[in-house]
PDB file of N, CA and C in Angstrom:
ATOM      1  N   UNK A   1      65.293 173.142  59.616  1.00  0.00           N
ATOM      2  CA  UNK A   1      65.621 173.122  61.035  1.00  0.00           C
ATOM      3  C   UNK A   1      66.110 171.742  61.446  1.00  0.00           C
ATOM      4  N   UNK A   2      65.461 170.538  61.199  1.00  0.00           N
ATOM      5  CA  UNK A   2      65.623 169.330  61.184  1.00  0.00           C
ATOM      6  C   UNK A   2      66.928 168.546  60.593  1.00  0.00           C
ATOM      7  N   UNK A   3      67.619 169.519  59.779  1.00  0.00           N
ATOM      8  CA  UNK A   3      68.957 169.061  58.378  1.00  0.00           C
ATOM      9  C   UNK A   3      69.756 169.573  59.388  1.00  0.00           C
ATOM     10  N   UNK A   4      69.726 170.940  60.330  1.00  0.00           N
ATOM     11  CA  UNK A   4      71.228 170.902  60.684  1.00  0.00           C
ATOM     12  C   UNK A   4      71.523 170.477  62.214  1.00  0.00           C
ATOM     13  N   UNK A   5      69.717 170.128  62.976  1.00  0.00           N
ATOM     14  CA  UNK A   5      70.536 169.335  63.774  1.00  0.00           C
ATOM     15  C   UNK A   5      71.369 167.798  63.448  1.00  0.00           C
ATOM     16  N   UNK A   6      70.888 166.823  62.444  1.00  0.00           N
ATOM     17  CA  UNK A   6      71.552 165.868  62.214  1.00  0.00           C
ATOM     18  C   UNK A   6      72.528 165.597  61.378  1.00  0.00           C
ATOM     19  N   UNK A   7      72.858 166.614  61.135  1.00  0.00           N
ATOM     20  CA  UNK A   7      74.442 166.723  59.970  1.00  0.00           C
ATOM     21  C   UNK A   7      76.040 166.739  61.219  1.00  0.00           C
ATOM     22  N   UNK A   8      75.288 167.208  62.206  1.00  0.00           N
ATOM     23  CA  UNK A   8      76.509 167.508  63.395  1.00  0.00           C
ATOM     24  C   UNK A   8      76.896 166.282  63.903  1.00  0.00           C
ATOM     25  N   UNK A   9      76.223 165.235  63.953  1.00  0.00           N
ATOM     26  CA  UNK A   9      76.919 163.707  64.476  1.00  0.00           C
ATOM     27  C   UNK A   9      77.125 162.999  63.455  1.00  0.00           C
ATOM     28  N   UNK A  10      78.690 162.493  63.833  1.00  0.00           N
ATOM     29  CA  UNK A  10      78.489 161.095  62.855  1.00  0.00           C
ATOM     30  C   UNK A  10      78.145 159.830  62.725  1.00  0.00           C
ATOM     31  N   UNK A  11      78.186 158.998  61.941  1.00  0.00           N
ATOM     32  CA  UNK A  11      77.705 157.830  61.695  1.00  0.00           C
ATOM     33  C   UNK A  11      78.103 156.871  62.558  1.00  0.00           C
ATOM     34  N   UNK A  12      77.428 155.710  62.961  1.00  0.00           N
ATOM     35  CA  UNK A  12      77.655 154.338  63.719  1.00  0.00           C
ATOM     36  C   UNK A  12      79.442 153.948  63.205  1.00  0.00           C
ATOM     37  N   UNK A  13      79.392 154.049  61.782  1.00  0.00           N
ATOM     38  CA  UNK A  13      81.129 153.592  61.306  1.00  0.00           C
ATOM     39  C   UNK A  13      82.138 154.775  61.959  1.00  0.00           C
ATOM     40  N   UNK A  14      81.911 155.616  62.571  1.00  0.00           N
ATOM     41  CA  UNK A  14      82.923 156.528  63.023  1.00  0.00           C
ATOM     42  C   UNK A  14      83.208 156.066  64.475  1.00  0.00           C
ATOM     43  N   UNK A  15      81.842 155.652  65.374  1.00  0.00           N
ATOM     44  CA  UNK A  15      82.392 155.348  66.634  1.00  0.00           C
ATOM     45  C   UNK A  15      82.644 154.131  66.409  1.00  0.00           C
ATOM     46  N   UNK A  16      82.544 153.403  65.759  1.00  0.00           N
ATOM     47  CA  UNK A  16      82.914 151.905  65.785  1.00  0.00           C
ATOM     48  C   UNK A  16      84.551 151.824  65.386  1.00  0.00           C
ATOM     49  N   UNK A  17      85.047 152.678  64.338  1.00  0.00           N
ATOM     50  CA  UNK A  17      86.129 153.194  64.146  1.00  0.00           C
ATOM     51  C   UNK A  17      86.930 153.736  65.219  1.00  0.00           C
ATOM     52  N   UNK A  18      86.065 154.729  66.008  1.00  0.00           N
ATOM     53  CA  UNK A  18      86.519 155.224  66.976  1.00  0.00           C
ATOM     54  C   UNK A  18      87.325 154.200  68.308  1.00  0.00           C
ATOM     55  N   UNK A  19      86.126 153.201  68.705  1.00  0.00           N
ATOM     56  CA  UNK A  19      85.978 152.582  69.360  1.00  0.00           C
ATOM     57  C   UNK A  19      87.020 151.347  68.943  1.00  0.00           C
ATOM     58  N   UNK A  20      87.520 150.721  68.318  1.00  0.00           N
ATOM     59  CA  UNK A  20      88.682 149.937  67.626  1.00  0.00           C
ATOM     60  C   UNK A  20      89.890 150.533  67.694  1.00  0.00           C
ATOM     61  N   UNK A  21      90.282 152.105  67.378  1.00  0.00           N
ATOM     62  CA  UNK A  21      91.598 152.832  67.921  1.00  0.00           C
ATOM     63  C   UNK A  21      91.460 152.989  69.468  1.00  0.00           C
ATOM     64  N   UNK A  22      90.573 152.763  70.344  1.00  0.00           N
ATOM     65  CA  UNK A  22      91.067 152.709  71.711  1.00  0.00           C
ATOM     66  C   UNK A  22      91.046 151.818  72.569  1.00  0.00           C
ATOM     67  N   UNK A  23      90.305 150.407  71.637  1.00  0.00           N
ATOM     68  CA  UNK A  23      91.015 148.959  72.093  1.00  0.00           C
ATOM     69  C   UNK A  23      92.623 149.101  71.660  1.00  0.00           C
ATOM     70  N   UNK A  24      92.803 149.963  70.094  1.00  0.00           N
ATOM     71  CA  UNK A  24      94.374 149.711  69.982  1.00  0.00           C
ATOM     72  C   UNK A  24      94.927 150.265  71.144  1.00  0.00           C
ATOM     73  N   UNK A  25      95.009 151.260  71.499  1.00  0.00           N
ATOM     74  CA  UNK A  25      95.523 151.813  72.578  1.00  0.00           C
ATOM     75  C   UNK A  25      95.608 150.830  73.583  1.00  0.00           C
ATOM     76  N   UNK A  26      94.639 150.488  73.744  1.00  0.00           N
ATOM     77  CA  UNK A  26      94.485 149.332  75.040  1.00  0.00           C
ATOM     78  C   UNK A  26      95.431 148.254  75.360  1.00  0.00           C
ATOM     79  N   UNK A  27      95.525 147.956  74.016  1.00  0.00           N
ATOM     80  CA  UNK A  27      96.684 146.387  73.110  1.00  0.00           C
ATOM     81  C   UNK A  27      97.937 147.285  73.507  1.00  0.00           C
ATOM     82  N   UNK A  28      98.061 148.461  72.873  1.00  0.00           N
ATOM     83  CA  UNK A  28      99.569 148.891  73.537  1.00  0.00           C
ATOM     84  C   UNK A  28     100.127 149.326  74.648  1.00  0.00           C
ATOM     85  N   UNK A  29      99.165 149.509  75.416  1.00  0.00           N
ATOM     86  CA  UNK A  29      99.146 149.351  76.803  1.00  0.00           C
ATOM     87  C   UNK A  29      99.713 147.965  77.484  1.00  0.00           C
ATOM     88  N   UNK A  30      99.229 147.152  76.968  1.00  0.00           N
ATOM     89  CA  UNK A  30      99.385 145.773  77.758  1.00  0.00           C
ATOM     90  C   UNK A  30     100.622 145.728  77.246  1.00  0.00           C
ATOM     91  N   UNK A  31     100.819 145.882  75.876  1.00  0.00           N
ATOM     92  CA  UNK A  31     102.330 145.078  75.427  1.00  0.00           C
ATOM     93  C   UNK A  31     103.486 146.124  76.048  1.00  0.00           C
ATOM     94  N   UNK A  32     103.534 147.405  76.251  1.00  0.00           N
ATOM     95  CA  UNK A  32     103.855 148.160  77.081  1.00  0.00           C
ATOM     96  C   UNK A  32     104.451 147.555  78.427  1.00  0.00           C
ATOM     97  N   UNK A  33     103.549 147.044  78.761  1.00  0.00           N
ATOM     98  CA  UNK A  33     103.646 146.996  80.595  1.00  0.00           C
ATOM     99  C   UNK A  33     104.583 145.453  80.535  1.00  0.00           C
ATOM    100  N   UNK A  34     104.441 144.614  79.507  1.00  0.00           N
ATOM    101  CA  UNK A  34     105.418 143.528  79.343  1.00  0.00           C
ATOM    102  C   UNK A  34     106.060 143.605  78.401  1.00  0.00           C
ATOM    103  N   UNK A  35     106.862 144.835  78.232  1.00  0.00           N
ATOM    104  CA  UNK A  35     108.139 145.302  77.650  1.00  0.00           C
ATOM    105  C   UNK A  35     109.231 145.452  77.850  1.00  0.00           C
ATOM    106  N   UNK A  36     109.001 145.381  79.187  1.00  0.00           N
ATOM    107  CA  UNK A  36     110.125 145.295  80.330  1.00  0.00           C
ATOM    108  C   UNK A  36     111.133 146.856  79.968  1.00  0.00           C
ATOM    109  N   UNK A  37     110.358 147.810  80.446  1.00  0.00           N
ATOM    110  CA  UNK A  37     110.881 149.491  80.357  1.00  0.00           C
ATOM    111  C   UNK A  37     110.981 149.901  81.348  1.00  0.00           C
ATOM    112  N   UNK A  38     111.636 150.873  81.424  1.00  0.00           N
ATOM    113  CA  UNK A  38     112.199 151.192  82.546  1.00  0.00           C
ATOM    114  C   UNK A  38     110.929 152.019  83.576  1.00  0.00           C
ATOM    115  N   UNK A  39     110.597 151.638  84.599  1.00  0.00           N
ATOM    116  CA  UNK A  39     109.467 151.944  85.665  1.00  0.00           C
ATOM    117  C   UNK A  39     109.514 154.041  85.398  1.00  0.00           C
ATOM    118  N   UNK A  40     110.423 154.630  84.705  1.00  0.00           N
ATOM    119  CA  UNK A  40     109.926 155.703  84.614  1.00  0.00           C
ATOM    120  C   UNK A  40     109.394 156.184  83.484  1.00  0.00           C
ATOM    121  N   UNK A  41     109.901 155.394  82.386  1.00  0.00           N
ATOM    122  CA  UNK A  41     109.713 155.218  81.120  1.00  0.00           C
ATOM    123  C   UNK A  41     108.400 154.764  81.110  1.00  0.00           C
ATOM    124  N   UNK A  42     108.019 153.641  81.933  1.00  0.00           N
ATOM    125  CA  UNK A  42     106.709 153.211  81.786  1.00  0.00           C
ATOM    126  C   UNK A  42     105.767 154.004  82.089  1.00  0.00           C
ATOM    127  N   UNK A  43     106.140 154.733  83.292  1.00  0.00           N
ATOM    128  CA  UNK A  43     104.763 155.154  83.674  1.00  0.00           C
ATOM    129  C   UNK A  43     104.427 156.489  82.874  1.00  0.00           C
ATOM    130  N   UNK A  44     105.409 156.915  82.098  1.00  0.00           N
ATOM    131  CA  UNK A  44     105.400 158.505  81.146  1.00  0.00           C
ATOM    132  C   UNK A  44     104.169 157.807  79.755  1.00  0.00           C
ATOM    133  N   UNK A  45     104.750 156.748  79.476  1.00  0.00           N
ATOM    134  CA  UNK A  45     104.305 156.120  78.577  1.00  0.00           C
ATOM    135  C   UNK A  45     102.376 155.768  78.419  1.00  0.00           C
ATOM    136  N   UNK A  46     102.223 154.983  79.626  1.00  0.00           N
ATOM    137  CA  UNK A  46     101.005 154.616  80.303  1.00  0.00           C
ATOM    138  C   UNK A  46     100.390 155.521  80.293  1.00  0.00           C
ATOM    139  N   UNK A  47     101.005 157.183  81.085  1.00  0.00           N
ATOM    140  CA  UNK A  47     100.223 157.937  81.348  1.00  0.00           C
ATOM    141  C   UNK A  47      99.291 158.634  80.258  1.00  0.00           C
ATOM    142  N   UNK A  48     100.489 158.881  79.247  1.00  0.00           N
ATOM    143  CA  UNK A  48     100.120 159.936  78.105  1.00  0.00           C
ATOM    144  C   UNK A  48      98.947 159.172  77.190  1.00  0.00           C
ATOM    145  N   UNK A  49      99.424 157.661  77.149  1.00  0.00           N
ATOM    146  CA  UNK A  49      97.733 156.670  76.628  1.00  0.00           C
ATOM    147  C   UNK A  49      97.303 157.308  77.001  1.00  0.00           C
ATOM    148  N   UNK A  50      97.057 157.253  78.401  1.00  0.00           N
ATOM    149  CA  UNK A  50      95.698 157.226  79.162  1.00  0.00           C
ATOM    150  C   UNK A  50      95.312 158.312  79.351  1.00  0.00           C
ATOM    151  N   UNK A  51      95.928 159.362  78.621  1.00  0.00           N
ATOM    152  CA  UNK A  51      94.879 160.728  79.004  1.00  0.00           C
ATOM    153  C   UNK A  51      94.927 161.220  77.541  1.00  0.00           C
ATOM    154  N   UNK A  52      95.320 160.443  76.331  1.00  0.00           N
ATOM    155  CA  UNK A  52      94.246 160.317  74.942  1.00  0.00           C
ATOM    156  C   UNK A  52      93.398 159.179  75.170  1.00  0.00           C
ATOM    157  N   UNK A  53      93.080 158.423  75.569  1.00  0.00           N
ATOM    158  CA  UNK A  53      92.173 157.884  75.745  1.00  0.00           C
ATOM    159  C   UNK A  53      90.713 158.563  76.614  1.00  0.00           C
ATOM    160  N   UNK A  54      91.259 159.077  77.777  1.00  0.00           N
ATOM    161  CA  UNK A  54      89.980 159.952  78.085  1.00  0.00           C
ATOM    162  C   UNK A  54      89.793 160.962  77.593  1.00  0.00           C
ATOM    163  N   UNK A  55      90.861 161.624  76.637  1.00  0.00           N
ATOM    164  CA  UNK A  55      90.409 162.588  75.988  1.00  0.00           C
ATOM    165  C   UNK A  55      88.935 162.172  75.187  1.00  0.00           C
ATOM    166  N   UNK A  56      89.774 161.407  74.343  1.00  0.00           N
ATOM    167  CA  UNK A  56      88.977 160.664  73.361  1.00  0.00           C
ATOM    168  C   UNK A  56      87.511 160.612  73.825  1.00  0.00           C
ATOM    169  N   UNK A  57      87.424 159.757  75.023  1.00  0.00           N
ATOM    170  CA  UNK A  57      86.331 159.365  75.519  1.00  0.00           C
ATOM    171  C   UNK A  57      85.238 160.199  75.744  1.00  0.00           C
ATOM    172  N   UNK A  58      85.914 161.518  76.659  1.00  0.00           N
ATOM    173  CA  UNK A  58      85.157 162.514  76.995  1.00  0.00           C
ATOM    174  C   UNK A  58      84.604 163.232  75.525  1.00  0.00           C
ATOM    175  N   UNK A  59      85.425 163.477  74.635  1.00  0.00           N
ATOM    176  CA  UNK A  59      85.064 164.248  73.413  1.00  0.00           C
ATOM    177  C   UNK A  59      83.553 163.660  72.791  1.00  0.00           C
ATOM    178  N   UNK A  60      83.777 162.470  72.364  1.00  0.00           N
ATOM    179  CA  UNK A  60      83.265 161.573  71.547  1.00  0.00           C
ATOM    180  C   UNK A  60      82.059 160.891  72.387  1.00  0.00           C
ATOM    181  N   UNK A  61      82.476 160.093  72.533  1.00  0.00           N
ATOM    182  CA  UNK A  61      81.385 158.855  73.546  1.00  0.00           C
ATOM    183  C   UNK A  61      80.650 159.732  74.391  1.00  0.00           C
ATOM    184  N   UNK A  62      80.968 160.262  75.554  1.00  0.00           N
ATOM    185  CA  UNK A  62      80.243 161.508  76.482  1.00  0.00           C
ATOM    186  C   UNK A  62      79.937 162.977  75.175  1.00  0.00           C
ATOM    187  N   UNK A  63      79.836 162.864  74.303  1.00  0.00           N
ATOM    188  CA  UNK A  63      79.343 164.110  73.341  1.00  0.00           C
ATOM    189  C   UNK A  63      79.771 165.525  74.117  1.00  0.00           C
ATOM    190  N   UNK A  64      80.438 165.304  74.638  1.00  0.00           N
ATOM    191  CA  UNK A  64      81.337 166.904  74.422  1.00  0.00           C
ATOM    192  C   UNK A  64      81.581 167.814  73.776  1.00  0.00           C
ATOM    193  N   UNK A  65      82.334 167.360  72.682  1.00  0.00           N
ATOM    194  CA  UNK A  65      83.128 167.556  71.354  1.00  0.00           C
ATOM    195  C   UNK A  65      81.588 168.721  70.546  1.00  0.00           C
ATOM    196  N   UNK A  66      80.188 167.941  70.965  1.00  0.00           N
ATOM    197  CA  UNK A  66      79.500 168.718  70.469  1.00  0.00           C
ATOM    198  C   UNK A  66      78.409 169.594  71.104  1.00  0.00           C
ATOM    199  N   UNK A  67      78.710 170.029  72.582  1.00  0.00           N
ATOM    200  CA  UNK A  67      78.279 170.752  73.313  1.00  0.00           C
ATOM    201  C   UNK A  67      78.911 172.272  72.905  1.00  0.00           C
ATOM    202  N   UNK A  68      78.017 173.341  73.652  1.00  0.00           N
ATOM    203  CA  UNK A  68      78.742 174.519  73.814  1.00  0.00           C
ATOM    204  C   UNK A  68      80.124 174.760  74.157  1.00  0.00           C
ATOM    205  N   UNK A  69      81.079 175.478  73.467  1.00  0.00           N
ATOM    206  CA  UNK A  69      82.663 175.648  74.198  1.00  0.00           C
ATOM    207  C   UNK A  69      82.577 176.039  75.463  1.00  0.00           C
ATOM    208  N   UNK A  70      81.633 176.906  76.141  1.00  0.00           N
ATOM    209  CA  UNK A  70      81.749 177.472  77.552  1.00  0.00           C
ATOM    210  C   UNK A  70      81.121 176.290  78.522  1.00  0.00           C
ATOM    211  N   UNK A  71      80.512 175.083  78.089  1.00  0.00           N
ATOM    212  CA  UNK A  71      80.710 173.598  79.160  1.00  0.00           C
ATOM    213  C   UNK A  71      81.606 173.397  79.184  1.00  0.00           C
ATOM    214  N   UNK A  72      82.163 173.343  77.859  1.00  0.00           N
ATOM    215  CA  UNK A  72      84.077 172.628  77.983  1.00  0.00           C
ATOM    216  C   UNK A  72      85.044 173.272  78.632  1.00  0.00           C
ATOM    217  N   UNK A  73      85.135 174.567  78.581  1.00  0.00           N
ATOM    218  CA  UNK A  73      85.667 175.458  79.440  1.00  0.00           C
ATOM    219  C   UNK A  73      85.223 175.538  80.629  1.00  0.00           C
ATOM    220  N   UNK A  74      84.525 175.384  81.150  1.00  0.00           N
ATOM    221  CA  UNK A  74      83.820 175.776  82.560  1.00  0.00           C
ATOM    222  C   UNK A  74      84.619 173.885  83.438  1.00  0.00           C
ATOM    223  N   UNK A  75      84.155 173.355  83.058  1.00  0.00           N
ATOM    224  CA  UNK A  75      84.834 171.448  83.183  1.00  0.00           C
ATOM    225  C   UNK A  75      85.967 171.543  83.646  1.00  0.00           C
ATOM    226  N   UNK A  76      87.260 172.389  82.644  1.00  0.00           N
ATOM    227  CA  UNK A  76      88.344 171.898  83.068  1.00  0.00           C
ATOM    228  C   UNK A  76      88.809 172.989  84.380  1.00  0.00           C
ATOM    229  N   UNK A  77      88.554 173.710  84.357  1.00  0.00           N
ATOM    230  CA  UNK A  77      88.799 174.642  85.814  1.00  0.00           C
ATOM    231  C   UNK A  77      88.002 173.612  87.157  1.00  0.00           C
ATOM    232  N   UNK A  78      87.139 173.145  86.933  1.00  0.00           N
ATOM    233  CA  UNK A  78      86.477 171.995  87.925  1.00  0.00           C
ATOM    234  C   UNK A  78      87.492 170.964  88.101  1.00  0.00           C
ATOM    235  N   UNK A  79      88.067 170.663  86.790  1.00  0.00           N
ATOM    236  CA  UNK A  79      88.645 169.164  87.187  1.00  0.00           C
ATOM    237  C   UNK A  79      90.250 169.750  87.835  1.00  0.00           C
ATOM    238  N   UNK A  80      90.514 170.713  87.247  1.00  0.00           N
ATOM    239  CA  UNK A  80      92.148 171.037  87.937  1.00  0.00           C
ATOM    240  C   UNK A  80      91.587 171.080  89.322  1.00  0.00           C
ATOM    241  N   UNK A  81      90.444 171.954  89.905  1.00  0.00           N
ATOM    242  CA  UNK A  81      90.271 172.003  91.655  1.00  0.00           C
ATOM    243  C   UNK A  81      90.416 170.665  91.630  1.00  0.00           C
ATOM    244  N   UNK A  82      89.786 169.757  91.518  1.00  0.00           N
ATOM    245  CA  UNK A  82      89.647 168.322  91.965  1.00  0.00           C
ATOM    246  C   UNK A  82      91.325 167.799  92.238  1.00  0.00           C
ATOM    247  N   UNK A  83      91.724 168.207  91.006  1.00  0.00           N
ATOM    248  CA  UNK A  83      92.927 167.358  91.222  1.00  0.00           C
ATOM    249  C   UNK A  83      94.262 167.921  92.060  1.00  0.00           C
ATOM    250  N   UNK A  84      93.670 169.562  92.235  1.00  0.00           N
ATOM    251  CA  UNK A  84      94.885 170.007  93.663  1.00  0.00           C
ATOM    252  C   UNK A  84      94.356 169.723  94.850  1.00  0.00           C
ATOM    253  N   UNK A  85      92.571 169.619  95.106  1.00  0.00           N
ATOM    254  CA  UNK A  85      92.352 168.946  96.125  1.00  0.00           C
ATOM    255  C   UNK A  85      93.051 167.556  96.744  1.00  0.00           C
ATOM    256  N   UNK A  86      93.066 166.464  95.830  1.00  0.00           N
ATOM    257  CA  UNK A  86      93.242 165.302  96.026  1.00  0.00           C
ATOM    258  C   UNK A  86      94.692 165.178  96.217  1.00  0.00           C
ATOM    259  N   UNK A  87      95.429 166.382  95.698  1.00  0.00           N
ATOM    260  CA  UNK A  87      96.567 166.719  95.954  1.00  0.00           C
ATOM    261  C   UNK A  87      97.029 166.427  97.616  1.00  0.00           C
ATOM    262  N   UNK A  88      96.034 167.090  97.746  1.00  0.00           N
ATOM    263  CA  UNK A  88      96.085 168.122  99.307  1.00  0.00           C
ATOM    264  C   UNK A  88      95.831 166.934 100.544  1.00  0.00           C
ATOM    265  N   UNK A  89      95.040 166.024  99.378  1.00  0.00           N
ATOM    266  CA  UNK A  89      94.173 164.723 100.617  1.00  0.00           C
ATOM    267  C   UNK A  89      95.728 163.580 100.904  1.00  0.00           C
ATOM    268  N   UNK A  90      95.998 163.681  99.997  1.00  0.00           N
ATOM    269  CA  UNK A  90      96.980 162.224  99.858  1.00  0.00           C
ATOM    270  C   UNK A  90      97.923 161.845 100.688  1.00  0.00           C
ATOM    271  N   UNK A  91      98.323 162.994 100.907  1.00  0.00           N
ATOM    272  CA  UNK A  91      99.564 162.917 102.453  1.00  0.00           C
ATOM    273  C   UNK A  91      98.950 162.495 103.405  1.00  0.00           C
ATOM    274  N   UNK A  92      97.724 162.503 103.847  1.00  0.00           N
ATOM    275  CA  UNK A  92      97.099 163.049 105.179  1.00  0.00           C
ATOM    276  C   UNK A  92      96.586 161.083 104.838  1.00  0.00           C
ATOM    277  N   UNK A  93      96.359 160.827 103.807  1.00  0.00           N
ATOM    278  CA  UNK A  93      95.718 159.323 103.503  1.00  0.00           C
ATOM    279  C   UNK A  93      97.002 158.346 103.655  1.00  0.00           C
ATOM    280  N   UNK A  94      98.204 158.981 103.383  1.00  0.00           N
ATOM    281  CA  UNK A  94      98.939 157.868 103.311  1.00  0.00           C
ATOM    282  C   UNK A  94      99.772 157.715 105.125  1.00  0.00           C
ATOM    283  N   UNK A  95      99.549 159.106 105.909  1.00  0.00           N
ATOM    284  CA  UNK A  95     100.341 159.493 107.337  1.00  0.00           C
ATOM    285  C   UNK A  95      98.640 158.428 107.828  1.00  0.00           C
ATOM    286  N   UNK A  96      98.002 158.289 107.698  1.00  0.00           N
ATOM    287  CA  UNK A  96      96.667 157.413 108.383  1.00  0.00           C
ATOM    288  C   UNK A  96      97.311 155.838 108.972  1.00  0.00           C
ATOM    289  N   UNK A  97      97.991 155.301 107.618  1.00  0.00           N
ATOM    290  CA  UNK A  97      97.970 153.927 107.370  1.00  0.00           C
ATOM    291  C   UNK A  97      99.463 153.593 108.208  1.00  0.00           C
ATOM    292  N   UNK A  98     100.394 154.558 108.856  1.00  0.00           N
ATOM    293  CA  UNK A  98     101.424 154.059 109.570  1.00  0.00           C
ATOM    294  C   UNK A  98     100.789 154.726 111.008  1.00  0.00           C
ATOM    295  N   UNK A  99      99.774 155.754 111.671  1.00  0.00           N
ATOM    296  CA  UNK A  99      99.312 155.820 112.635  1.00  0.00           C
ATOM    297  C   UNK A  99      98.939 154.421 113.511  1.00  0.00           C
ATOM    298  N   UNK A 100      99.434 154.388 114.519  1.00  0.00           N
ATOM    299  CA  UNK A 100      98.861 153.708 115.778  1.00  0.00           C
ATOM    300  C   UNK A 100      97.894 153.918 116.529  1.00  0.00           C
ATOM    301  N   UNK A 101      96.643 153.574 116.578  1.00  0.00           N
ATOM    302  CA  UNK A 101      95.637 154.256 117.425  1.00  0.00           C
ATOM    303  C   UNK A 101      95.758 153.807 118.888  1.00  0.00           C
ATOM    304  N   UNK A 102      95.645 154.812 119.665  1.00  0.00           N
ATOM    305  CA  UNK A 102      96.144 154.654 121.467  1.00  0.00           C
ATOM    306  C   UNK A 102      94.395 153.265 122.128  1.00  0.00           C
ATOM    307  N   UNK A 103      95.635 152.314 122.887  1.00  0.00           N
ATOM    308  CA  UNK A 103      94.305 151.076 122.928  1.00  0.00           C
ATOM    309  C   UNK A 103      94.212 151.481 124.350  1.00  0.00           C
ATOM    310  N   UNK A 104      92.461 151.742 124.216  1.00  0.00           N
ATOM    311  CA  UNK A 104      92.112 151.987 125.680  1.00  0.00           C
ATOM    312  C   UNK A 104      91.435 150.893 126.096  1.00  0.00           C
ATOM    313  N   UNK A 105      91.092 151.178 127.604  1.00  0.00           N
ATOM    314  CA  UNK A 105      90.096 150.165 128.038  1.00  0.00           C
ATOM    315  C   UNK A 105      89.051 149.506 127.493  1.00  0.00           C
ATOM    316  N   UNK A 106      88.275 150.421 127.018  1.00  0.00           N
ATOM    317  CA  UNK A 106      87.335 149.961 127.176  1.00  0.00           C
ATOM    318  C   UNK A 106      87.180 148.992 125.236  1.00  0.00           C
ATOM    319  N   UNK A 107      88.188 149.214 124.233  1.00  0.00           N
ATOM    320  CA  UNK A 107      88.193 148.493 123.885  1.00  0.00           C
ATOM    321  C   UNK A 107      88.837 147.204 123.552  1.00  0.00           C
ATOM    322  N   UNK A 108      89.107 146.646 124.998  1.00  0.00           N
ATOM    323  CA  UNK A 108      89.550 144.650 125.328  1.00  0.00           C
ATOM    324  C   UNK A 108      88.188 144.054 125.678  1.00  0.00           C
ATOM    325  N   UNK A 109      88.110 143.155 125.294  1.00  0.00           N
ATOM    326  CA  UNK A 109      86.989 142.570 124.918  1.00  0.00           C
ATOM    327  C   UNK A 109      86.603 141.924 126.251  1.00  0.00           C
ATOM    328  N   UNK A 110      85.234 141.807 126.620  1.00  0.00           N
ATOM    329  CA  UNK A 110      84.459 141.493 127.695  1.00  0.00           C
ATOM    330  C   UNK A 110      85.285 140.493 128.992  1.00  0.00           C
ATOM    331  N   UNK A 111      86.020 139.404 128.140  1.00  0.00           N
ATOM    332  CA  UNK A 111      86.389 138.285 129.087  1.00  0.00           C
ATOM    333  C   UNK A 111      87.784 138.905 129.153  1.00  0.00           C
ATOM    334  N   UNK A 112      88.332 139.960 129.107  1.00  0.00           N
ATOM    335  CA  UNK A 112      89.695 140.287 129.583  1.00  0.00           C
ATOM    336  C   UNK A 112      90.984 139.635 128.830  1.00  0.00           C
ATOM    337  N   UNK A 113      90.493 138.773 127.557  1.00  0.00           N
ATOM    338  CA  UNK A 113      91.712 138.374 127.366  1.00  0.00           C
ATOM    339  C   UNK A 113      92.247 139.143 125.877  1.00  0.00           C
TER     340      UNK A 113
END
């Protein structure tokens, strides 16, 4: 009973391994961003790192990879709501920051000036 829960993780040299390919990532990230590419090029580039990198992350480091398939499945239907929500928020966050709020009386400050 004891043999096959610990046959399912691997060794300290795998995440340390692990963990060294996503500083690389990291390194090509930076040299990336002072590559001087084209701002659409870049950000295709940046992006696709960065979502093997949280792949990565989530799999491995957060032990995912060795949970039940129906957590992993159940997760990503959560995270798509999240992300048509935030969809939904962003207009409404960015129409905030050119609003004028109407200045009433009562907030000019005591001495009238």
């Amino acid at each position: 009973m004891s043999s096959a829960g610990s046959s399912s993780s691997p060794g300290m040299r795998f995440y340390t391994v692990l963990w060294a390919g996503l500083l690389g990532i990291v390194i090509v990230e930076v040299l990336l961003t002072y590559g001087g590419l084209r701002p659409l090029a870049l950000l295709i580039a940046l992006l696709a790192l960065a979502l093997i990198e949280a792949g990565v992350a989530l799999m491995y480091f957060m032990h995912l990879k060795y949970e039940r398939r129906i957590l992993f499945w159940s997760l990503i239907p959560a995270l798509v709501f999240v992300l048509v929500m935030f969809d939904h928020l962003w207009p409404d966050a960015f129409r905030v920051t050119s609003m004028r709020l109407p200045v009433s009386a009562s907030s000019t400050p005591a001495g009238g000036g």
